[in-house]
ModelCIF file with pLDDT and N, C-alpha, C, O atoms, coordinates in Angstrom:
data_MODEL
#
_entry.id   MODEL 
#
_entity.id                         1 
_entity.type                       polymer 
_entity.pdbx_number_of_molecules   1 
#
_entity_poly.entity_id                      1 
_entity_poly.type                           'polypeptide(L)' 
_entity_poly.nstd_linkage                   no 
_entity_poly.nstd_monomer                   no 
_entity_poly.pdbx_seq_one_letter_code       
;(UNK)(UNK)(UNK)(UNK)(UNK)(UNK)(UNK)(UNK)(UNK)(UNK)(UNK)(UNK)(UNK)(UNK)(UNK)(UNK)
(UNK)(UNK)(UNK)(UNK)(UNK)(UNK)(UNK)(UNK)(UNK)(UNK)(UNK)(UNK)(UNK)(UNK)(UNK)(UNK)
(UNK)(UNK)(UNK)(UNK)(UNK)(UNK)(UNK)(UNK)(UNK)
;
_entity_poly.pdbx_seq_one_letter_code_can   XXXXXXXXXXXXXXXXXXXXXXXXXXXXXXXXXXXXXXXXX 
_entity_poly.pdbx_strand_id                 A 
#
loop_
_entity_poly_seq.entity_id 
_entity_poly_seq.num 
_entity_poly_seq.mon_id 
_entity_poly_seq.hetero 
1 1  UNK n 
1 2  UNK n 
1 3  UNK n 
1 4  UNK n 
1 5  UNK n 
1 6  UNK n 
1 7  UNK n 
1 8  UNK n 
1 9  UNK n 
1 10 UNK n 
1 11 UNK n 
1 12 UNK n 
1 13 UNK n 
1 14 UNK n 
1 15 UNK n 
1 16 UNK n 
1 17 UNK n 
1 18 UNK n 
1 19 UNK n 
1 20 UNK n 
1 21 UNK n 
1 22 UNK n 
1 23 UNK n 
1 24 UNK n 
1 25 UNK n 
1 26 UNK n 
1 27 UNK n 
1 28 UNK n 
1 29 UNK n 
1 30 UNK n 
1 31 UNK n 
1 32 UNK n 
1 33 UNK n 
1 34 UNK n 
1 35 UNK n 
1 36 UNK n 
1 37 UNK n 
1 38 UNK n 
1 39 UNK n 
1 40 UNK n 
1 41 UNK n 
#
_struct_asym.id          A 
_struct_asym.entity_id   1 
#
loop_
_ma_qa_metric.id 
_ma_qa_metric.mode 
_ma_qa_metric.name 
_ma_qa_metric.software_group_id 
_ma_qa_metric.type 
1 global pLDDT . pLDDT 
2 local  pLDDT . pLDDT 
#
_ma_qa_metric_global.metric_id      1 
_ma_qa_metric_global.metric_value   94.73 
_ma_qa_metric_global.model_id       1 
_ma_qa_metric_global.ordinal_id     1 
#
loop_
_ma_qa_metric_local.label_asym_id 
_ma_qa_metric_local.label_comp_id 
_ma_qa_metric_local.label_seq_id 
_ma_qa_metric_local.metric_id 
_ma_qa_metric_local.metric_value 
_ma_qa_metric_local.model_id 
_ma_qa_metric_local.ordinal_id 
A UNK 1  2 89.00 1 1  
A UNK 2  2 91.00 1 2  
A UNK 3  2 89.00 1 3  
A UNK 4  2 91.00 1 4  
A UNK 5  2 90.00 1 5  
A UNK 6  2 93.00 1 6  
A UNK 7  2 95.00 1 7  
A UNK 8  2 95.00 1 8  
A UNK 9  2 93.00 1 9  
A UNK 10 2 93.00 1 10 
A UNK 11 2 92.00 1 11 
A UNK 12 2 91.00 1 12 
A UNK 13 2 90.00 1 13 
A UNK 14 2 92.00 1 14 
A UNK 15 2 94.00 1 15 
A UNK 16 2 95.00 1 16 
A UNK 17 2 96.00 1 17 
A UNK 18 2 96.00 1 18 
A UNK 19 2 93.00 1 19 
A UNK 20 2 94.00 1 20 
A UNK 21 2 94.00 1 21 
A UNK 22 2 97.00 1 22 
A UNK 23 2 97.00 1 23 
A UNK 24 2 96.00 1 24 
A UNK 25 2 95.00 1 25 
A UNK 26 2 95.00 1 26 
A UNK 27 2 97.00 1 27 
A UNK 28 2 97.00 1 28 
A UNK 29 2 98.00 1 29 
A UNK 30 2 97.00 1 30 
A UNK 31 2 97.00 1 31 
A UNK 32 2 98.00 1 32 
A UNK 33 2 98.00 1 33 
A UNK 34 2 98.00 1 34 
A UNK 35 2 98.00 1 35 
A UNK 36 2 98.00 1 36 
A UNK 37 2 98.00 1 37 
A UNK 38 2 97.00 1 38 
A UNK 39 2 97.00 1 39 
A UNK 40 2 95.00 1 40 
A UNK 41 2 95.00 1 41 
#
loop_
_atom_site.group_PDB 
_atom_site.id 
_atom_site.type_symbol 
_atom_site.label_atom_id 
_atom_site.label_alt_id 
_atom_site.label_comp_id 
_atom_site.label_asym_id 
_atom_site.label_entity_id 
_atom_site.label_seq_id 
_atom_site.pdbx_PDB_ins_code 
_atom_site.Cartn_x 
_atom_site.Cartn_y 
_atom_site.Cartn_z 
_atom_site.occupancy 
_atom_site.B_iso_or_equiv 
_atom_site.pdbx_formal_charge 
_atom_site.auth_seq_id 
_atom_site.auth_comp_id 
_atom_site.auth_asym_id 
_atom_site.auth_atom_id 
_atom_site.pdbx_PDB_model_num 
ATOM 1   N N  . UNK A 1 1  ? 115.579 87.820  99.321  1.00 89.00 ? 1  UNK A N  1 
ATOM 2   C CA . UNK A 1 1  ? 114.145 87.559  99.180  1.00 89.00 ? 1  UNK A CA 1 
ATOM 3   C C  . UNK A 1 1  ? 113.903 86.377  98.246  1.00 89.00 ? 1  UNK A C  1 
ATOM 4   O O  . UNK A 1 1  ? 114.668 86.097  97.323  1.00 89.00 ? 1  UNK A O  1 
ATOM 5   N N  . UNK A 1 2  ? 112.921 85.779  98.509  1.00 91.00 ? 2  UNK A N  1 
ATOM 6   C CA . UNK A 1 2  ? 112.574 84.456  97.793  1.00 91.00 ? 2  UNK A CA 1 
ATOM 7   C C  . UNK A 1 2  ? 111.112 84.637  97.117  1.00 91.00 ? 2  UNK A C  1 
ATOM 8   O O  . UNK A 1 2  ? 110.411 85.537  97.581  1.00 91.00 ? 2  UNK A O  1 
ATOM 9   N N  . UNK A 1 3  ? 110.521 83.732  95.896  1.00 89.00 ? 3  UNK A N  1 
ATOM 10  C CA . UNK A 1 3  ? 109.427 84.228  95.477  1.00 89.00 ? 3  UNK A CA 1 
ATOM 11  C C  . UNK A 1 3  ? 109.477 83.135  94.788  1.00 89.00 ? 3  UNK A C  1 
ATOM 12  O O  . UNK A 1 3  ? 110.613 82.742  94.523  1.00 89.00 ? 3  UNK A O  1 
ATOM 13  N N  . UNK A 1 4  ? 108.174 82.215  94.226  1.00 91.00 ? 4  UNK A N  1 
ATOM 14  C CA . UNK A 1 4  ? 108.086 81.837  93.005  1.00 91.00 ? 4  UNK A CA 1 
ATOM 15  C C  . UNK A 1 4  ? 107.076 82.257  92.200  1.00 91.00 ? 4  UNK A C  1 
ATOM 16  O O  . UNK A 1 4  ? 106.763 83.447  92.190  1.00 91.00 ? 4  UNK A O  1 
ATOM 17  N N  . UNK A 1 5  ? 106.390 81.268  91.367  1.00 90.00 ? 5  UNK A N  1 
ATOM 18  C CA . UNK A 1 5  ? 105.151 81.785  90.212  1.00 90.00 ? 5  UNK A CA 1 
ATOM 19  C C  . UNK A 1 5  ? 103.714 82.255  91.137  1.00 90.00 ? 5  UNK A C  1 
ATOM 20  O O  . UNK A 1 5  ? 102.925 83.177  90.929  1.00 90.00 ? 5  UNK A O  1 
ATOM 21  N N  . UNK A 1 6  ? 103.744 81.287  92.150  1.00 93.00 ? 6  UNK A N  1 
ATOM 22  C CA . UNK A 1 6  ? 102.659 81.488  92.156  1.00 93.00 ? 6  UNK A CA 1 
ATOM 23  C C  . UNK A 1 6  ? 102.556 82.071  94.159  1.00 93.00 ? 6  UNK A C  1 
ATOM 24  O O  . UNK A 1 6  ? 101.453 82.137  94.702  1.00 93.00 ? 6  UNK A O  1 
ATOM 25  N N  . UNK A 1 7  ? 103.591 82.341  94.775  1.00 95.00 ? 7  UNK A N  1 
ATOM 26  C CA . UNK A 1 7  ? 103.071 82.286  96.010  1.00 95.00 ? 7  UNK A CA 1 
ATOM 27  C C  . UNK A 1 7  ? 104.548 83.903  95.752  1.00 95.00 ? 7  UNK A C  1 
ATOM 28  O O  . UNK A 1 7  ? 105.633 83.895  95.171  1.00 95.00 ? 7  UNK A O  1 
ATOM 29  N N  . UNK A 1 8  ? 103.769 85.075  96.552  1.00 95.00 ? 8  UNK A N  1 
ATOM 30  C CA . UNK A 1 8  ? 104.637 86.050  96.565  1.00 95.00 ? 8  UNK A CA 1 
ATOM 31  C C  . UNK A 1 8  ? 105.770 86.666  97.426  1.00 95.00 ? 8  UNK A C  1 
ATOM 32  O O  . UNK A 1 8  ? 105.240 86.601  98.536  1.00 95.00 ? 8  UNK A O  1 
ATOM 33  N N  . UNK A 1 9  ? 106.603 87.046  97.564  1.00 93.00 ? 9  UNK A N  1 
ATOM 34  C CA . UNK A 1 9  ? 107.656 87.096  98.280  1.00 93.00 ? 9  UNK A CA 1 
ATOM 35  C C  . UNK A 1 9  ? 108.000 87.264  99.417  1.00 93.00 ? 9  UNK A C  1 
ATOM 36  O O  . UNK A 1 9  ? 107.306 87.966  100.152 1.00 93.00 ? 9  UNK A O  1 
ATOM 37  N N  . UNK A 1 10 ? 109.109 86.694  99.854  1.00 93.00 ? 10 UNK A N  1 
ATOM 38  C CA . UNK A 1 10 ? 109.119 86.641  101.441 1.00 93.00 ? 10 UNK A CA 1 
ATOM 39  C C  . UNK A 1 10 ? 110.449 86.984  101.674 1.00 93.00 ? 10 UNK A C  1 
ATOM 40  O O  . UNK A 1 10 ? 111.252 87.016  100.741 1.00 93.00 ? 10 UNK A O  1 
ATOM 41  N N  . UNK A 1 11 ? 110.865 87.323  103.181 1.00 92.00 ? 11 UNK A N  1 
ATOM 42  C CA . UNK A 1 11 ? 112.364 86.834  103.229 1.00 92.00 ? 11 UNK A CA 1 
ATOM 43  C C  . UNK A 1 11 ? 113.109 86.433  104.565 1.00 92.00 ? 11 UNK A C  1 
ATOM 44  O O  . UNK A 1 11 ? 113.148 87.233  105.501 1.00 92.00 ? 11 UNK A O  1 
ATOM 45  N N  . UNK A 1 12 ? 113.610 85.376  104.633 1.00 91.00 ? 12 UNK A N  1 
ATOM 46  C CA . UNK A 1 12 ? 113.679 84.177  105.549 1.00 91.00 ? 12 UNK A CA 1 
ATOM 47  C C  . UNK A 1 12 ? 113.565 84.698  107.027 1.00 91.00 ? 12 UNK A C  1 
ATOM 48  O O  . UNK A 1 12 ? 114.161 85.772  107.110 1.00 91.00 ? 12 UNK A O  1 
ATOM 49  N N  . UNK A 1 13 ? 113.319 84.527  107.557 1.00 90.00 ? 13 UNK A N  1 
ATOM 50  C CA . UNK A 1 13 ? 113.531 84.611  109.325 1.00 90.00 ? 13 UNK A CA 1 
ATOM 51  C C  . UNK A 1 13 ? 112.743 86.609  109.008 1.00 90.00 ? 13 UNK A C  1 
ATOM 52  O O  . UNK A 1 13 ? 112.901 87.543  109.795 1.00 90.00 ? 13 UNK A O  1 
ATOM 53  N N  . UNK A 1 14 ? 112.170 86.654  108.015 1.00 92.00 ? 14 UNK A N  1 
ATOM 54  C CA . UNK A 1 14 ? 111.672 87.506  108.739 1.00 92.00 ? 14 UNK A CA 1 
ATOM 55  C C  . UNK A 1 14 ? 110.023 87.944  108.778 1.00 92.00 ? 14 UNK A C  1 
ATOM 56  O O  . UNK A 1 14 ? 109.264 87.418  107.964 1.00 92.00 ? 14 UNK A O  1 
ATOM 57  N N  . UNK A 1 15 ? 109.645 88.677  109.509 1.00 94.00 ? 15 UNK A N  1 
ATOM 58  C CA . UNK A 1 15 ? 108.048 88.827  109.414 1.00 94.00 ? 15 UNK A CA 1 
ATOM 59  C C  . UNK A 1 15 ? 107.285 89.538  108.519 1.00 94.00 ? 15 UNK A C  1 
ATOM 60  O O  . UNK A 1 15 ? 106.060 89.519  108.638 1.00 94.00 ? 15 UNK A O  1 
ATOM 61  N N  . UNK A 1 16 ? 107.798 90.139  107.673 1.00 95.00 ? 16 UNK A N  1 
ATOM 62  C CA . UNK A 1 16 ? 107.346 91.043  107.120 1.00 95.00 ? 16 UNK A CA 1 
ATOM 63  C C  . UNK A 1 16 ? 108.195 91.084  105.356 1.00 95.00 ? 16 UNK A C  1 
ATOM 64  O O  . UNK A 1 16 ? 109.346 90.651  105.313 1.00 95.00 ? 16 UNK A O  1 
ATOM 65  N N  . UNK A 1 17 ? 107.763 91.436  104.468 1.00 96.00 ? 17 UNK A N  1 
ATOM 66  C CA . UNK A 1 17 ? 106.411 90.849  103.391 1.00 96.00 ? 17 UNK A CA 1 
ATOM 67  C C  . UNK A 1 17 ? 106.099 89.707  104.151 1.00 96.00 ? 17 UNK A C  1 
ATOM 68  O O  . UNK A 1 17 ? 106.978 88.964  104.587 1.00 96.00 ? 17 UNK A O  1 
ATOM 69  N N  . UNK A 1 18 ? 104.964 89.536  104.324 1.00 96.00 ? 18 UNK A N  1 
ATOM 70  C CA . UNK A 1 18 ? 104.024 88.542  104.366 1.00 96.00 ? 18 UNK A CA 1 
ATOM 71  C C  . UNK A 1 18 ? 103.775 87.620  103.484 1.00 96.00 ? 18 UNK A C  1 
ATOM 72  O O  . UNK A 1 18 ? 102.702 87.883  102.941 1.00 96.00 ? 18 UNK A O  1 
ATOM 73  N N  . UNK A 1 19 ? 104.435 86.279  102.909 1.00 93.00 ? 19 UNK A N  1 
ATOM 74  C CA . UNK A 1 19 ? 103.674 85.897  101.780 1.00 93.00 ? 19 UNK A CA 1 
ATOM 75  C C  . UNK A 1 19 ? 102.646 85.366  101.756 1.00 93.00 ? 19 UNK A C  1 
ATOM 76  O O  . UNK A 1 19 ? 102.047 85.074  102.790 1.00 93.00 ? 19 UNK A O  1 
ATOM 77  N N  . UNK A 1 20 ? 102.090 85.054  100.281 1.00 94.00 ? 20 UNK A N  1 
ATOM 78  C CA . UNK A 1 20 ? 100.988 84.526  100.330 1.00 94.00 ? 20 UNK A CA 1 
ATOM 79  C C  . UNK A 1 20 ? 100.401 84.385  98.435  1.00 94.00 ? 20 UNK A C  1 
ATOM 80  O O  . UNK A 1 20 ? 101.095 84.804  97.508  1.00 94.00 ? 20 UNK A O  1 
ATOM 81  N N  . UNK A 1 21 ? 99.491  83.942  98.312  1.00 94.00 ? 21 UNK A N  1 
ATOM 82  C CA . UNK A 1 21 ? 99.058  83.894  97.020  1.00 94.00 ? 21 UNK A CA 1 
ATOM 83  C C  . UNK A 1 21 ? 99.348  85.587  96.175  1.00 94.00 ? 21 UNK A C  1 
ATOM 84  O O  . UNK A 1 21 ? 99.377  86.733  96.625  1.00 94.00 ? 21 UNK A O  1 
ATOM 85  N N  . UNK A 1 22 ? 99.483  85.147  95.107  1.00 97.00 ? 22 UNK A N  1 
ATOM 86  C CA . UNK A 1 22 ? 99.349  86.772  94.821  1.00 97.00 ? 22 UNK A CA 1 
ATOM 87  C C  . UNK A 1 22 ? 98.239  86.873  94.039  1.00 97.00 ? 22 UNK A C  1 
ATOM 88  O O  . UNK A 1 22 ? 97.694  86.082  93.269  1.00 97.00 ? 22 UNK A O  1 
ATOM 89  N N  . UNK A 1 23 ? 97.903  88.466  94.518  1.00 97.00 ? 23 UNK A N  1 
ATOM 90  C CA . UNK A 1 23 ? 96.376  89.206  94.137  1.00 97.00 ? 23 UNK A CA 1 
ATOM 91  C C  . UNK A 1 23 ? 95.940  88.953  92.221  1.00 97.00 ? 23 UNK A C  1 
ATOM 92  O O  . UNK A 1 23 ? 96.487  89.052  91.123  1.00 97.00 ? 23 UNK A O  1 
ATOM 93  N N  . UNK A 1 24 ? 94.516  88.556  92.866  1.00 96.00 ? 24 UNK A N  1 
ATOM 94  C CA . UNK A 1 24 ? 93.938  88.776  91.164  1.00 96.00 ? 24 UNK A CA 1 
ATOM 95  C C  . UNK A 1 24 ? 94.355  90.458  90.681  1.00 96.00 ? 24 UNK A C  1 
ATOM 96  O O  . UNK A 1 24 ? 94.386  91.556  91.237  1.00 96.00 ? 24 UNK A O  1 
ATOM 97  N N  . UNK A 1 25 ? 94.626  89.934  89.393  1.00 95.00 ? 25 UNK A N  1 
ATOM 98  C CA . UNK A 1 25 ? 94.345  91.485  88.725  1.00 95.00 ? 25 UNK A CA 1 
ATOM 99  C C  . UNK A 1 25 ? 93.666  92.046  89.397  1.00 95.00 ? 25 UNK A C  1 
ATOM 100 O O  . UNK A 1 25 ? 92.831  91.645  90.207  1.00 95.00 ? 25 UNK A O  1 
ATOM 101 N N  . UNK A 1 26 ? 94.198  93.742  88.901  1.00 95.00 ? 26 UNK A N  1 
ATOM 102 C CA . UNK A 1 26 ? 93.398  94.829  89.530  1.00 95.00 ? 26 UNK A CA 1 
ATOM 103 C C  . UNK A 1 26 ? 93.937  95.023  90.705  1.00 95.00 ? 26 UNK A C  1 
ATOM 104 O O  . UNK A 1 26 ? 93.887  96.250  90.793  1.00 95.00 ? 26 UNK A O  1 
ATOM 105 N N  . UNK A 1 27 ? 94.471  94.597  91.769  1.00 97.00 ? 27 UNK A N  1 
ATOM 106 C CA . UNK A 1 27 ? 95.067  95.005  93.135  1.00 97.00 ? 27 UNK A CA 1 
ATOM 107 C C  . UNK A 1 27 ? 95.239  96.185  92.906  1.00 97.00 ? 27 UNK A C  1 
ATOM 108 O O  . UNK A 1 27 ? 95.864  96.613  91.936  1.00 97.00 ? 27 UNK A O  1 
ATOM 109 N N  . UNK A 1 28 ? 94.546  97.062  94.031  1.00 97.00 ? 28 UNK A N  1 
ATOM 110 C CA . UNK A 1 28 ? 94.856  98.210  94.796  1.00 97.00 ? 28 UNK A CA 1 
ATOM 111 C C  . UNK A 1 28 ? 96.208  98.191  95.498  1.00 97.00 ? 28 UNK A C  1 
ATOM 112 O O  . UNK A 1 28 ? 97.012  99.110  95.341  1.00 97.00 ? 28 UNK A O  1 
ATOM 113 N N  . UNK A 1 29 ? 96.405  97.337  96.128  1.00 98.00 ? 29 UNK A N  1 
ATOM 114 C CA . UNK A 1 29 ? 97.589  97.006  97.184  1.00 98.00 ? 29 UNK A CA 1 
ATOM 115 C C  . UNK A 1 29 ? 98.372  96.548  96.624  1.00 98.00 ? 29 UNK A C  1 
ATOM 116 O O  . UNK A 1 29 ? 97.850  96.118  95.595  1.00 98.00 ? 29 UNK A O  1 
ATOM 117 N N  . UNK A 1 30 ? 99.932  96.227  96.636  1.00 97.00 ? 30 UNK A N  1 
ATOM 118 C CA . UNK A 1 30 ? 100.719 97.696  97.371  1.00 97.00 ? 30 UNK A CA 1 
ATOM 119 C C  . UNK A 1 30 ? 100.877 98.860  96.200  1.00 97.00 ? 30 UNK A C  1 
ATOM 120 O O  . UNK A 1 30 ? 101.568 99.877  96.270  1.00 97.00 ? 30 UNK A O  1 
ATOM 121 N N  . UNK A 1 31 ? 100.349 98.583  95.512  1.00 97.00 ? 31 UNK A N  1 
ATOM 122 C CA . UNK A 1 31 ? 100.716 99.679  94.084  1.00 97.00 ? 31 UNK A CA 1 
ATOM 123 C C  . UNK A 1 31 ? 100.068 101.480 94.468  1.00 97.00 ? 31 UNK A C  1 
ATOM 124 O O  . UNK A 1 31 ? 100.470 102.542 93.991  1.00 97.00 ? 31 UNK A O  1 
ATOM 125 N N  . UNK A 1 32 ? 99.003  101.243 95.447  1.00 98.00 ? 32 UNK A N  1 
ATOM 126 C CA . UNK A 1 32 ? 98.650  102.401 95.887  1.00 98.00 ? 32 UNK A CA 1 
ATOM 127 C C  . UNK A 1 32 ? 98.879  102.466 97.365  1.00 98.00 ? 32 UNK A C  1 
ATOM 128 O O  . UNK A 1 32 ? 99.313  101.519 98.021  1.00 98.00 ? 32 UNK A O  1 
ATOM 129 N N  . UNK A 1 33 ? 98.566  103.626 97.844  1.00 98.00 ? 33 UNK A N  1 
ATOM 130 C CA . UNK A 1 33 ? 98.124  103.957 99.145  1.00 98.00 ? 33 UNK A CA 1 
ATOM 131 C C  . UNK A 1 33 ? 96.632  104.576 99.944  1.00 98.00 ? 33 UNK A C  1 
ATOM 132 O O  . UNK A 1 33 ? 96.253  105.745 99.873  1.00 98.00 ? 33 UNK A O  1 
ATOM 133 N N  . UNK A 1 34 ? 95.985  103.544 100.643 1.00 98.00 ? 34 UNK A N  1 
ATOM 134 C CA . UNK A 1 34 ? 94.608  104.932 100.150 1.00 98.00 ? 34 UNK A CA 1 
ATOM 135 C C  . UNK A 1 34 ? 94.432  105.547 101.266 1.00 98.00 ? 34 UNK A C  1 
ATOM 136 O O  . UNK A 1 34 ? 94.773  104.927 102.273 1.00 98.00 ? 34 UNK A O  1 
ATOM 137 N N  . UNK A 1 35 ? 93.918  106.781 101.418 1.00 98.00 ? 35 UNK A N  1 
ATOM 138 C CA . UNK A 1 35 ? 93.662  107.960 102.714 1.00 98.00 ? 35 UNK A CA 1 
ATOM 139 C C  . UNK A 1 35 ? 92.297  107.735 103.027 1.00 98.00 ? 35 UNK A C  1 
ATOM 140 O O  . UNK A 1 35 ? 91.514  108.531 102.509 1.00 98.00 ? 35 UNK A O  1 
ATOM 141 N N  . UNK A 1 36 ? 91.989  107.163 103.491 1.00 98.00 ? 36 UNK A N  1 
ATOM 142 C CA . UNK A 1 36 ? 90.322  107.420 104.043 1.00 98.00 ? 36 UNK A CA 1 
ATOM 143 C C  . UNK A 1 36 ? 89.520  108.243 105.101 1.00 98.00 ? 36 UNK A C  1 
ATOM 144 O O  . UNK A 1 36 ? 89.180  107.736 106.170 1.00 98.00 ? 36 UNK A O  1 
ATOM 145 N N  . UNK A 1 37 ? 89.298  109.235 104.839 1.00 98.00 ? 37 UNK A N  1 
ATOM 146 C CA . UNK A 1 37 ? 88.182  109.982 106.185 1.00 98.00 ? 37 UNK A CA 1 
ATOM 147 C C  . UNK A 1 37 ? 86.427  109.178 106.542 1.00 98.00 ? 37 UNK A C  1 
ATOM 148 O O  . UNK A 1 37 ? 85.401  108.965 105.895 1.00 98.00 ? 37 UNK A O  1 
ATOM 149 N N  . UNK A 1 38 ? 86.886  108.968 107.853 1.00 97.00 ? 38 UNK A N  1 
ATOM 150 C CA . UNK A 1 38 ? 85.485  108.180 108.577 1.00 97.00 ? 38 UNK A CA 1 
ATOM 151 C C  . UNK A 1 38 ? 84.502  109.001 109.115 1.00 97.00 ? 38 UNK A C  1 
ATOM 152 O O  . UNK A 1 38 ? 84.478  110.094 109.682 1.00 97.00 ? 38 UNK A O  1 
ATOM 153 N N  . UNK A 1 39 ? 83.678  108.134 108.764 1.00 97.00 ? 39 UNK A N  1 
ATOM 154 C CA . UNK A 1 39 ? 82.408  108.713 109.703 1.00 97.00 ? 39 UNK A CA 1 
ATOM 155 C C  . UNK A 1 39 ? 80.834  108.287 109.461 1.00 97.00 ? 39 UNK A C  1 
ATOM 156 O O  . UNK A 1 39 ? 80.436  107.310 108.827 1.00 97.00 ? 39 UNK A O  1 
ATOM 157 N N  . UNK A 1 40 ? 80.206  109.087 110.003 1.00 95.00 ? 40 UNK A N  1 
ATOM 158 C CA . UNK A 1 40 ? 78.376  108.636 109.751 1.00 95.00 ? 40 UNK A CA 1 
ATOM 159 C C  . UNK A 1 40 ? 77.761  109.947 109.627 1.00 95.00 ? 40 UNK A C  1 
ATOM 160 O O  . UNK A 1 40 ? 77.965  110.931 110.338 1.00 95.00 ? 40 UNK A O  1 
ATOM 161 N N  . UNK A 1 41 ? 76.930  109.825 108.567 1.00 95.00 ? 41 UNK A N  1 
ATOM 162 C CA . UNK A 1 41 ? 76.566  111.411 108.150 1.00 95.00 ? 41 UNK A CA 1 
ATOM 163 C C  . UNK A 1 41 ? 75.619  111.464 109.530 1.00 95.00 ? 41 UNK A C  1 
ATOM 164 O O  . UNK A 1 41 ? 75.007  112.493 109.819 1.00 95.00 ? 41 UNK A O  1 
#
């Protein structure tokens, strides 16, 4: 895997981490997981 300061990790030939800038403080993602139930009252 490859990474520097400012753009977040990847790894070569493949699709998945995705890089990209990394998140302002506070990120939810990936540090959690969230469950959501849908709907319309």
């Amino acid at each position: 895997p490859v990474s520097s300061d400012t753009v977040s990790v990847r790894i070569p030939n493949k699709p998945w981490p995705v890089a990209g800038a990394y998140p302002k403080e506070g990120a939810l993602l990936p540090f959690n997981r969230i469950l959501a139930y849908y709907g319309n009252f």
